[in-house]
N, C-alpha and C. Protein backbone atom coordinates (compact mmCIF):
# COMPACT_ATOMS: atom_id res chain seq x y z
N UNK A 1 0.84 -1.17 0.00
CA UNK A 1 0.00 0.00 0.00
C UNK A 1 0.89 1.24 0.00
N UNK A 2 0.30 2.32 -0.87
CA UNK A 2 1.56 3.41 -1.01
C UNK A 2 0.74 3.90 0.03
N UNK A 3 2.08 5.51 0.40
CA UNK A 3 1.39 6.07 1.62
C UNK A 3 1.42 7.58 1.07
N UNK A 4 0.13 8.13 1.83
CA UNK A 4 -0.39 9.27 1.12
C UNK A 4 0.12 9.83 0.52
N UNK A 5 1.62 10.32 1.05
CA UNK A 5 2.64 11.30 0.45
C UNK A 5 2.88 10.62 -1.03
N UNK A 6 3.64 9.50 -0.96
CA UNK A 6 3.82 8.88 -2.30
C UNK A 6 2.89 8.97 -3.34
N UNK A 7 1.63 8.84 -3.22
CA UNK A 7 -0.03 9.14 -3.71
C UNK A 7 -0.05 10.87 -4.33
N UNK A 8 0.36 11.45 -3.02
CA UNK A 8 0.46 12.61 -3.37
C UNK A 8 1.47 13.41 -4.78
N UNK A 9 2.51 12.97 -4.62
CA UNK A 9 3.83 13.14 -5.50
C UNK A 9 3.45 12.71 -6.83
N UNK A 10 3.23 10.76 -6.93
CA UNK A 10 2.74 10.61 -8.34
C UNK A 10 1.61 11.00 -9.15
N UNK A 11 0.77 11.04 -8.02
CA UNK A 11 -0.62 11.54 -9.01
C UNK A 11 -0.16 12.88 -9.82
N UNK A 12 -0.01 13.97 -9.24
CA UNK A 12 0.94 15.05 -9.27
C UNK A 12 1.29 15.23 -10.65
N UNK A 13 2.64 14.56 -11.03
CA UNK A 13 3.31 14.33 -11.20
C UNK A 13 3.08 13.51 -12.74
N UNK A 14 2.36 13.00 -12.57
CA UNK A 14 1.42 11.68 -13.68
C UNK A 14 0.82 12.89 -14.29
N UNK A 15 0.08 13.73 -13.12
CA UNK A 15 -0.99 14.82 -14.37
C UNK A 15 -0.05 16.04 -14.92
N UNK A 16 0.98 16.26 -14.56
CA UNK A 16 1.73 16.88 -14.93
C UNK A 16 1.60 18.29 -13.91
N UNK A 17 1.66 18.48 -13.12
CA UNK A 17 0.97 19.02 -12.29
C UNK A 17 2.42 19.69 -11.41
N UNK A 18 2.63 20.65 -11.05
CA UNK A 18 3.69 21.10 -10.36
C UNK A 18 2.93 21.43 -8.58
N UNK A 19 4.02 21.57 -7.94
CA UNK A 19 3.51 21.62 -6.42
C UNK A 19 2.79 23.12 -6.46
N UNK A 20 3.46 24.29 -7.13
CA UNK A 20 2.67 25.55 -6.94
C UNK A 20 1.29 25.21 -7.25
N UNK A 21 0.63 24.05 -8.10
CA UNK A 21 -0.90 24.08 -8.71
C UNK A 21 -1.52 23.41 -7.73
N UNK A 22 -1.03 22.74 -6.74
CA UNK A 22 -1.22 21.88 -5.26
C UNK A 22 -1.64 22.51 -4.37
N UNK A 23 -0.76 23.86 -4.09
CA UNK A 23 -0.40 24.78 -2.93
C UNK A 23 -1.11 25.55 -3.53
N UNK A 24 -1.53 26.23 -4.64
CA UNK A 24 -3.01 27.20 -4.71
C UNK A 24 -4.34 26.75 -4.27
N UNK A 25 -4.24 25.17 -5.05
CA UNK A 25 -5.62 24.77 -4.73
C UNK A 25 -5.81 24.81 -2.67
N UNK A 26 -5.07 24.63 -2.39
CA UNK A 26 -4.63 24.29 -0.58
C UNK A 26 -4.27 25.95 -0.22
N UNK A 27 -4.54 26.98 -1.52
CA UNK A 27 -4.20 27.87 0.15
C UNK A 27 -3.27 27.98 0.86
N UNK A 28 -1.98 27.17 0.09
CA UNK A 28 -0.63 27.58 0.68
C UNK A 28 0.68 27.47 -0.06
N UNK A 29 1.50 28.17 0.85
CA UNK A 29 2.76 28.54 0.00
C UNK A 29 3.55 27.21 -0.52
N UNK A 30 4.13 27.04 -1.58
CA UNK A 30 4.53 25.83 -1.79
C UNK A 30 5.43 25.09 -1.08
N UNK A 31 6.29 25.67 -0.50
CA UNK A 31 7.00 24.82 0.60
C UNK A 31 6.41 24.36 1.97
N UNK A 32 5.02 25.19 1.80
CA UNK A 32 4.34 24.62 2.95
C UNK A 32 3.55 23.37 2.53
N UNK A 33 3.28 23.39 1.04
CA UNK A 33 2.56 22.00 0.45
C UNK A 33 3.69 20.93 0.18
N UNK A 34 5.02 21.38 -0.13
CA UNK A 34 5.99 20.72 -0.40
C UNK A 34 6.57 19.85 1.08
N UNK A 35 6.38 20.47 2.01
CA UNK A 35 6.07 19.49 3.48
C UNK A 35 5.39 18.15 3.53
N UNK A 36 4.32 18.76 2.85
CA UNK A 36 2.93 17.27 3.06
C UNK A 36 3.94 16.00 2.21
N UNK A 37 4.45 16.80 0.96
CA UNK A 37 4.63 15.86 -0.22
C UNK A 37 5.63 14.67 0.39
N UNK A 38 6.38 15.54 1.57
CA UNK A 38 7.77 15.02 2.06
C UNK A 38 7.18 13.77 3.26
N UNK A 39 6.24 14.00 4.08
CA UNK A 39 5.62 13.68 5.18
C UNK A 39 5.84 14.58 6.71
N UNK A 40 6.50 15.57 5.98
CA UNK A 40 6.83 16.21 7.40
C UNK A 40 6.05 17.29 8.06
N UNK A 41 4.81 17.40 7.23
CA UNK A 41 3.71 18.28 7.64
C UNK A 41 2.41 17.29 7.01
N UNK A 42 1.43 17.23 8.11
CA UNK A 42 -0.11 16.46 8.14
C UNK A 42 -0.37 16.82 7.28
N UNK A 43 -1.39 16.13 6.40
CA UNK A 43 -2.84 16.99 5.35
C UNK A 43 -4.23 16.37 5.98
N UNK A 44 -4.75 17.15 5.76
CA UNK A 44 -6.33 17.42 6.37
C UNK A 44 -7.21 16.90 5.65
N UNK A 45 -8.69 15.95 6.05
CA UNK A 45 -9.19 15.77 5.06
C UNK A 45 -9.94 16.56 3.94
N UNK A 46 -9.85 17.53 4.86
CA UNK A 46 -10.75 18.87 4.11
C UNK A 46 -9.36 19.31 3.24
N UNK A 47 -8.20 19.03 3.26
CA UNK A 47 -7.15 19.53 1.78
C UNK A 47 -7.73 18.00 1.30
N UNK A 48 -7.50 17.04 1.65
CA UNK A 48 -7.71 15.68 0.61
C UNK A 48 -9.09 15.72 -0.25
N UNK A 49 -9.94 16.64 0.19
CA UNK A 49 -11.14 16.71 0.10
C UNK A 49 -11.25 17.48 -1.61
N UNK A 50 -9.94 18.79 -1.65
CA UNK A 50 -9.69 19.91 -1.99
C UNK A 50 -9.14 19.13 -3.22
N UNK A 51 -7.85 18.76 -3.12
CA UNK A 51 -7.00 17.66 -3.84
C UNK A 51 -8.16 16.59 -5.22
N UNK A 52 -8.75 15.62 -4.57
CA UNK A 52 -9.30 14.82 -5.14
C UNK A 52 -10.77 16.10 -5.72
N UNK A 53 -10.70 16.81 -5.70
CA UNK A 53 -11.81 17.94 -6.44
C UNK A 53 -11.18 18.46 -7.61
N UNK A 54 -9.71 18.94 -7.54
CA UNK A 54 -8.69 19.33 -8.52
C UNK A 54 -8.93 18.14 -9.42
N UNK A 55 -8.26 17.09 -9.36
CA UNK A 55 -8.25 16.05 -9.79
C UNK A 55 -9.43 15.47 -10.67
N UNK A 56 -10.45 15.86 -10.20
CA UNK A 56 -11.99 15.30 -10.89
C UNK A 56 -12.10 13.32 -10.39
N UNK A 57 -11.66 13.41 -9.18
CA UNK A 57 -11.61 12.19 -8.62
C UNK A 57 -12.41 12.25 -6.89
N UNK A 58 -12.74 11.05 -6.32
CA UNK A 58 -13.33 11.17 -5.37
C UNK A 58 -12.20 10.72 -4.06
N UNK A 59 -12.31 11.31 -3.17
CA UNK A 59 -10.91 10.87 -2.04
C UNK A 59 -11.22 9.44 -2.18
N UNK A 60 -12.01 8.76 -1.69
CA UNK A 60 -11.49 7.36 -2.21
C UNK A 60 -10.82 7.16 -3.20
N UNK A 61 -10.92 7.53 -4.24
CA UNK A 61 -10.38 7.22 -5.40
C UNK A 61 -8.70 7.61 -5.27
N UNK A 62 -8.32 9.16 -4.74
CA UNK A 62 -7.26 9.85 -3.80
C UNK A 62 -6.67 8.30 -3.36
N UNK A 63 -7.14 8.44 -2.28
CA UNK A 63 -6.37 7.12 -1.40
C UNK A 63 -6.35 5.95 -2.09
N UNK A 64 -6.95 5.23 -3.05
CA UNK A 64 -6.29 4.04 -3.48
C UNK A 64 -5.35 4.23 -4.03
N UNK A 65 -5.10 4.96 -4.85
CA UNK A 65 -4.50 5.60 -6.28
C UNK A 65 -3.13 4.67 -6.05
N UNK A 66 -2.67 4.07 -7.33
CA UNK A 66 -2.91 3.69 -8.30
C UNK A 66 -4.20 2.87 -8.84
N UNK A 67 -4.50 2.26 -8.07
CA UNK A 67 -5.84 1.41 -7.58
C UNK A 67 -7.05 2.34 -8.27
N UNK A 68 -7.86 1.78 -8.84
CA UNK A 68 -8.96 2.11 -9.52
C UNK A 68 -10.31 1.25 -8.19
N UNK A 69 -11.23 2.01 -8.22
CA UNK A 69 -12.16 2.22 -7.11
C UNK A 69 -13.39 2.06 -7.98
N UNK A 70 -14.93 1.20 -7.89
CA UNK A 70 -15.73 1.35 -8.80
C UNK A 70 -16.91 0.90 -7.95
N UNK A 71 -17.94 1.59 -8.27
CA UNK A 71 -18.92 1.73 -7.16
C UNK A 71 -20.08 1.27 -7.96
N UNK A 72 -21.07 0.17 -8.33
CA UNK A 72 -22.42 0.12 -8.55
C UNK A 72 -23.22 0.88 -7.97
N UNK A 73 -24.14 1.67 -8.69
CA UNK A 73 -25.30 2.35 -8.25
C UNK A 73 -26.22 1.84 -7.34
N UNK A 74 -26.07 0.20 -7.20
CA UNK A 74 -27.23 -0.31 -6.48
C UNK A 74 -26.05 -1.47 -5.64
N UNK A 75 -24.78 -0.85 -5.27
CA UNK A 75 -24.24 -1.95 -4.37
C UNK A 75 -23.66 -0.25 -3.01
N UNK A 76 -23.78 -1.75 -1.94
CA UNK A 76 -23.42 -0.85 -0.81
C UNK A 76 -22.06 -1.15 -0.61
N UNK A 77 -21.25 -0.72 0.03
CA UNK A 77 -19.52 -1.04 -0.08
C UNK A 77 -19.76 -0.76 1.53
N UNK A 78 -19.02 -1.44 2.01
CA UNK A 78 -18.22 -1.71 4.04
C UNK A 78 -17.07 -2.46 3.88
N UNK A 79 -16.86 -1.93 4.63
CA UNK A 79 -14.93 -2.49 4.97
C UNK A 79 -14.30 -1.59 5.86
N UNK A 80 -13.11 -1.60 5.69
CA UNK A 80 -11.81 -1.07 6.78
C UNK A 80 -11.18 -0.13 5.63
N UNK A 81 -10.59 1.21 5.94
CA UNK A 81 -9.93 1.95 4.67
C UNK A 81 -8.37 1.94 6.21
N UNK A 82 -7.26 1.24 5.43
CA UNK A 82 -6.19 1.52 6.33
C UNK A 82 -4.86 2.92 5.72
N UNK A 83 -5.37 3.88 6.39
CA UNK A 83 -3.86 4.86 5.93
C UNK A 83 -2.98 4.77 7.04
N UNK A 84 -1.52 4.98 6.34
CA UNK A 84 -0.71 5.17 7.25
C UNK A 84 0.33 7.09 6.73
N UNK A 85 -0.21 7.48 7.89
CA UNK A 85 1.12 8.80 7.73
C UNK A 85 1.92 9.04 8.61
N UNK A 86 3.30 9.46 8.03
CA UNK A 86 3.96 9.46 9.02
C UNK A 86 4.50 8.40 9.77
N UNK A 87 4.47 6.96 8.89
CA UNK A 87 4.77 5.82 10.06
C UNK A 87 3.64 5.77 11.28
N UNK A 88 2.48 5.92 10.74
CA UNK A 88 1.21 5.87 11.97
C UNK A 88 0.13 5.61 11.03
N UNK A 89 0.21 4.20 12.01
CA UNK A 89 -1.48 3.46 10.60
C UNK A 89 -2.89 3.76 11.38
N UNK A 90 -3.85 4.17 10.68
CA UNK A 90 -4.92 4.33 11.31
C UNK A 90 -5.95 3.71 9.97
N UNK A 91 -7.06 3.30 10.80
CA UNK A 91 -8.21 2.48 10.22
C UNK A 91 -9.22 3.24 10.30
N UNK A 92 -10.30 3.31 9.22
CA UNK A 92 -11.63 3.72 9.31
C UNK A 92 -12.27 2.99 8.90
N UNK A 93 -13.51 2.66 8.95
CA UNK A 93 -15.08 1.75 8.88
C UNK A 93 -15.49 3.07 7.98
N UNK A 94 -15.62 2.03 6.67
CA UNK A 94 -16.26 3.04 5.49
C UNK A 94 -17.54 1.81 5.42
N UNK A 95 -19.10 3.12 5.10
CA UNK A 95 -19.88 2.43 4.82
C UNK A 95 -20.23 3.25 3.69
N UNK A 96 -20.14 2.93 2.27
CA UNK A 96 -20.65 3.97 1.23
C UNK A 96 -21.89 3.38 0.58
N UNK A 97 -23.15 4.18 0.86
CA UNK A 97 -24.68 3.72 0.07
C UNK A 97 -24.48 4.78 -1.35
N UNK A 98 -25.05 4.45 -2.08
CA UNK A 98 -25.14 4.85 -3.61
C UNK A 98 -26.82 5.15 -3.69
């Protein structure tokens, strides 16, 4: 499993995308977005929120990435979503209705 930062960098990076187009969408100076990229400053879900909006993607979609994510209109999805930042894994109970 990549970890956010890594997620962060290639997607990036893949769209051709420089950190200043990161750090506008976020409202901050690029070395302050260039932190997140590194792991040495948190991101918020409300920037992941921000991020995967740039993108035309849904934060799930964010967090699997490379991983492709696909939702039936008439299926319910539950499980465990595990991130780790920073060397600190944390779990959430996703229940997504369509």
């Amino acid at each position: 499993m990549k970890s956010i930062t890594e997620i962060l960098k290639e997607l990036r990076e893949k769209k051709g995308k420089t950190q200043q187009d990161l750090a506008n969408v976020l409202n901050l100076e690029v070395s302050s977005y260039g932190k997140k990229e590194l792991g040495k400053a948190d991101i918020t879900l409300t920037q992941l929120e921000r991020i995967s909006n740039f993108y035309n993607i849904s934060v799930l979609e964010l967090l699997a990435y490379p991983n492709t994510v696909s939702i039936n209109e008439k299926q319910n999805i539950k499980g465990t979503l595990s991130i780790e930042i920073n060397g600190e894994k944390q779990d959430f109970e996703i229940n997504l209705k369509q």
